[in-house]
N, C-alpha and C. Protein backbone atom coordinates (compact mmCIF):
# COMPACT_ATOMS: atom_id res chain seq x y z
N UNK A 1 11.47 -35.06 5.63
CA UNK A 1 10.17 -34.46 5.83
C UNK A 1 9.84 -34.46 7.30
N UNK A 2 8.87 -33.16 8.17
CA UNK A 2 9.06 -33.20 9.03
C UNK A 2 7.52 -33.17 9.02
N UNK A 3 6.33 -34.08 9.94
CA UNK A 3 5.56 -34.70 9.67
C UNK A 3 5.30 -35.07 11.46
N UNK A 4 5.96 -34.42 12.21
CA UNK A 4 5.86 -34.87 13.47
C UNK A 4 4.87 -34.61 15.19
N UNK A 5 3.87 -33.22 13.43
CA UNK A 5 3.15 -32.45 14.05
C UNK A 5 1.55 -33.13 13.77
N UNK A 6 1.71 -34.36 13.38
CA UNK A 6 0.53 -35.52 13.23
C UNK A 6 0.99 -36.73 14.01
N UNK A 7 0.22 -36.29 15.36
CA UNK A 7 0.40 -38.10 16.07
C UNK A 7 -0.55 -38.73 16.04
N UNK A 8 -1.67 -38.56 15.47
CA UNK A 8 -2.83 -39.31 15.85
C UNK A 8 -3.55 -39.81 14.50
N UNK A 9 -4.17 -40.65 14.49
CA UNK A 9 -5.06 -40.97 13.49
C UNK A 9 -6.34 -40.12 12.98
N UNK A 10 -6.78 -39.01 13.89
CA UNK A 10 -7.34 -38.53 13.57
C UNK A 10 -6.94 -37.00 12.67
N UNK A 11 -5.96 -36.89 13.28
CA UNK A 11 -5.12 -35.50 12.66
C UNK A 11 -4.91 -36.40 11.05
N UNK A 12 -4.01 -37.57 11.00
CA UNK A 12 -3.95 -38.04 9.73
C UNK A 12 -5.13 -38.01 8.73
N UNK A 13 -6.09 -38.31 9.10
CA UNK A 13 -7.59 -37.82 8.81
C UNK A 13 -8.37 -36.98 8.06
N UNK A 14 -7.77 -36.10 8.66
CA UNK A 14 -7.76 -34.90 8.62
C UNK A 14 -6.85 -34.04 7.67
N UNK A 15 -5.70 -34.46 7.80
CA UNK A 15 -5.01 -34.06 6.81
C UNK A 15 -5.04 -34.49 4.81
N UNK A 16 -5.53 -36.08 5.27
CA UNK A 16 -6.07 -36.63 3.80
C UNK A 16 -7.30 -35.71 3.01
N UNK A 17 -7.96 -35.59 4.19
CA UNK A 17 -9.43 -35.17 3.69
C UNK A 17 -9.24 -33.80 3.27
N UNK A 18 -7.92 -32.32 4.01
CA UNK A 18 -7.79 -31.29 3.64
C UNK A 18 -6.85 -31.10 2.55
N UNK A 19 -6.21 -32.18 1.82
CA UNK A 19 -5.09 -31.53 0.68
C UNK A 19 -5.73 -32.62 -0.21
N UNK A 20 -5.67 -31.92 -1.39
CA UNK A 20 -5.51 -32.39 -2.69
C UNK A 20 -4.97 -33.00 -3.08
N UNK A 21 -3.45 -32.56 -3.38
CA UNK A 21 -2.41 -33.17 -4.26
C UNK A 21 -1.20 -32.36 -3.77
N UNK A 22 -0.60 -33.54 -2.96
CA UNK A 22 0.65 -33.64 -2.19
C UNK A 22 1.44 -35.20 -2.72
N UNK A 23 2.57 -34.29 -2.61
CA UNK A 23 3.54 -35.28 -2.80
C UNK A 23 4.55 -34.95 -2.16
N UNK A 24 5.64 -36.16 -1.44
CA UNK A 24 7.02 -35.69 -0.56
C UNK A 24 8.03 -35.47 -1.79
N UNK A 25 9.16 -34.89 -0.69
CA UNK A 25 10.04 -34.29 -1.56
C UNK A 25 10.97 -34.42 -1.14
N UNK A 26 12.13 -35.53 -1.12
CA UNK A 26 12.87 -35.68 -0.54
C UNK A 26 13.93 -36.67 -1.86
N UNK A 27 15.33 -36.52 -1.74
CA UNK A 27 16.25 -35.96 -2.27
C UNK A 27 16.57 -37.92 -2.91
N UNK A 28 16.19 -38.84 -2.07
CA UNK A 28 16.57 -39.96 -2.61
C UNK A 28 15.38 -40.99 -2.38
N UNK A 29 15.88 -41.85 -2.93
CA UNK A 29 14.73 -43.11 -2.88
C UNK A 29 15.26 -43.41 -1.25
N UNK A 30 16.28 -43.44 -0.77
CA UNK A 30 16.45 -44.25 0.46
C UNK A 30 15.78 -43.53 1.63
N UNK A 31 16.18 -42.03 1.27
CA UNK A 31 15.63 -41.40 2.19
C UNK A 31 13.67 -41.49 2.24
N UNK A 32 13.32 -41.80 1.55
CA UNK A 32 12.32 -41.82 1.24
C UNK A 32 11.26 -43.03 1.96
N UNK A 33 12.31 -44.01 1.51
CA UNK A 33 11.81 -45.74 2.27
C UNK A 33 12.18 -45.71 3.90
N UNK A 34 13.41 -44.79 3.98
CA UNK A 34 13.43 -44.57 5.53
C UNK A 34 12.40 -43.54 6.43
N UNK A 35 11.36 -42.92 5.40
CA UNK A 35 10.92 -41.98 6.05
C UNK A 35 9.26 -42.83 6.26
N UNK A 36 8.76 -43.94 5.69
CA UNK A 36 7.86 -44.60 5.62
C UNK A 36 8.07 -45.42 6.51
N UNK A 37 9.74 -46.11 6.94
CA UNK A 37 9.39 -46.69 7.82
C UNK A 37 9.54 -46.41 8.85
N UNK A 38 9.88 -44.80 9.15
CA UNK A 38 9.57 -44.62 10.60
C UNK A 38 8.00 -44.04 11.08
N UNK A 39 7.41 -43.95 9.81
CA UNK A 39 5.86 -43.65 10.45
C UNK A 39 5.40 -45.48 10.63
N UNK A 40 5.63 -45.94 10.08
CA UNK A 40 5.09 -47.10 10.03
C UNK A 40 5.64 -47.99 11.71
N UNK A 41 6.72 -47.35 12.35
CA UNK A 41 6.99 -47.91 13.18
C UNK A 41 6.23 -46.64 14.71
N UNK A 42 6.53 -45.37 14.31
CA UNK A 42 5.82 -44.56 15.01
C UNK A 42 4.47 -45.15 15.55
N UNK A 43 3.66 -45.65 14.22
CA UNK A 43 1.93 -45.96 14.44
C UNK A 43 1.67 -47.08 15.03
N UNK A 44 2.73 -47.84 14.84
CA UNK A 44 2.94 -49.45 15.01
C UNK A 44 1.92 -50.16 14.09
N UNK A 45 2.16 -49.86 13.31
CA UNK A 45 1.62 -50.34 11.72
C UNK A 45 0.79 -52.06 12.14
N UNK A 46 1.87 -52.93 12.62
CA UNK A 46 1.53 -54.33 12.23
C UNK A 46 0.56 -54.99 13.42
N UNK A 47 0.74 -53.82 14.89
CA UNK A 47 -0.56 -53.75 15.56
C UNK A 47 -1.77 -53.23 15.61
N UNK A 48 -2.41 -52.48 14.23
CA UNK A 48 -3.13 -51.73 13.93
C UNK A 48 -4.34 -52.62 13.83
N UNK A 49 -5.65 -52.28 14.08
CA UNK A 49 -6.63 -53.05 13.51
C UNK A 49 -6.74 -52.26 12.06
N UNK A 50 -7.47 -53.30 11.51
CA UNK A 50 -7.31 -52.97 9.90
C UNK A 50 -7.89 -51.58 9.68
N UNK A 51 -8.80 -50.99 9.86
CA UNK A 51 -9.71 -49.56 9.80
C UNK A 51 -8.38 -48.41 9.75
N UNK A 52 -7.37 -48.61 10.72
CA UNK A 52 -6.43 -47.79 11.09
C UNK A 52 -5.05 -47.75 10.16
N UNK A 53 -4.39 -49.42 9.61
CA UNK A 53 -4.06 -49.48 8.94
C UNK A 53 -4.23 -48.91 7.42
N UNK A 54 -5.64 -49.23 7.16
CA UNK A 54 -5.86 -48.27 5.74
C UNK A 54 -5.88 -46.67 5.88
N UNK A 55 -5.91 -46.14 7.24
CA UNK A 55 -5.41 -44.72 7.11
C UNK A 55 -4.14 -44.36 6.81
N UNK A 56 -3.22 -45.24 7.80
CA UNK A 56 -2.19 -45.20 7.71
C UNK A 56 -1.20 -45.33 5.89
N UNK A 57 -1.76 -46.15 5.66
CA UNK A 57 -1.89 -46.65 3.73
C UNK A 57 -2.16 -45.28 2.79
N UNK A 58 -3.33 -44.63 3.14
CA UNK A 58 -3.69 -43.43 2.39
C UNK A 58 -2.71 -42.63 2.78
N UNK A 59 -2.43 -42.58 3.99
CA UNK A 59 -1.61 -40.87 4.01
C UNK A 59 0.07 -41.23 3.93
N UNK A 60 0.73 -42.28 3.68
CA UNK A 60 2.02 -42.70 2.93
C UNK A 60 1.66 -43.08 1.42
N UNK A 61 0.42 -43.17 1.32
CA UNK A 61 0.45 -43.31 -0.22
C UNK A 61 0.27 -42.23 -1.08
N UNK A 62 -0.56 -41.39 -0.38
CA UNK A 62 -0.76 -39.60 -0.53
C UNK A 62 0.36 -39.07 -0.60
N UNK A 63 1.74 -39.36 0.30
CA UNK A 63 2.40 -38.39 0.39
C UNK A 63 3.85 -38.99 -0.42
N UNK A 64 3.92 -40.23 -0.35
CA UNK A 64 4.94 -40.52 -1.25
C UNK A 64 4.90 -40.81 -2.69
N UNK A 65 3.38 -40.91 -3.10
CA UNK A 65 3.54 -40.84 -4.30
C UNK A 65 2.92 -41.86 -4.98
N UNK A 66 3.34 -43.03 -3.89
CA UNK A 66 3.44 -44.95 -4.63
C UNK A 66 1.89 -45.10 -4.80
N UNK A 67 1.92 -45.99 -5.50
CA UNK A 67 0.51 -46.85 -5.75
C UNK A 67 0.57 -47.98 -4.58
N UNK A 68 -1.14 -48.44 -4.85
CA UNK A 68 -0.91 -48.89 -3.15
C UNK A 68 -0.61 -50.73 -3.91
N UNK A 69 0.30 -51.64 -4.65
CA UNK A 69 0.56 -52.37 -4.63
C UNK A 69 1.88 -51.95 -4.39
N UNK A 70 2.48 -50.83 -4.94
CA UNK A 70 4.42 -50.73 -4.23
C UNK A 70 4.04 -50.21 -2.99
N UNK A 71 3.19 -49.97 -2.19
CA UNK A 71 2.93 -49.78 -1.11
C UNK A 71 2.93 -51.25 0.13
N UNK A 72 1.88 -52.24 -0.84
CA UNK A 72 2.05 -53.39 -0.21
C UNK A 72 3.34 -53.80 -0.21
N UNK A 73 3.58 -54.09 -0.81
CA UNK A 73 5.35 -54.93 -1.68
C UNK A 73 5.68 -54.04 -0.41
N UNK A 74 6.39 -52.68 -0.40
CA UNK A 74 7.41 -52.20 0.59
C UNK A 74 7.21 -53.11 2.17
N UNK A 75 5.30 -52.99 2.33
CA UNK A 75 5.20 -53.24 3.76
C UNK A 75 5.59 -54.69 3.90
């Protein structure tokens, strides 16, 4: 998935608040866990203050599908 045209938290934002019902689409589970953790390393996830983190949470949970406890578990 190419996703590279959102760098900011506010575009992410933005994007939650404009789609409905999205889901990724990508061909394996691995590819899938590899594609979470490069946003998660893009945003720098584990330096986030929390406000930013739960964006970050909605729009990998929006787009991959997971509920947000296999969401925790992954992180």
């Amino acid at each position: 998935m190419d996703d590279s045209n959102i760098d900011t938290f506010e575009e992410m934002e933005k994007f939650l608040e404009g789609t409905t019902q999205v889901t990724l689409e990508i061909g394996s589970i691995d590819e899938k866990y590899r594609w979470i953790k490069s946003v998660l390393i893009r945003f720098e996830y584990l330096m986030l203050p929390k406000k930013k983190k739960g964006v970050v949470l909605r729009y990998l949970r929006k787009l991959s599908g997971y509920s947000k406890a296999q969401m925790s578990r992954f992180i």
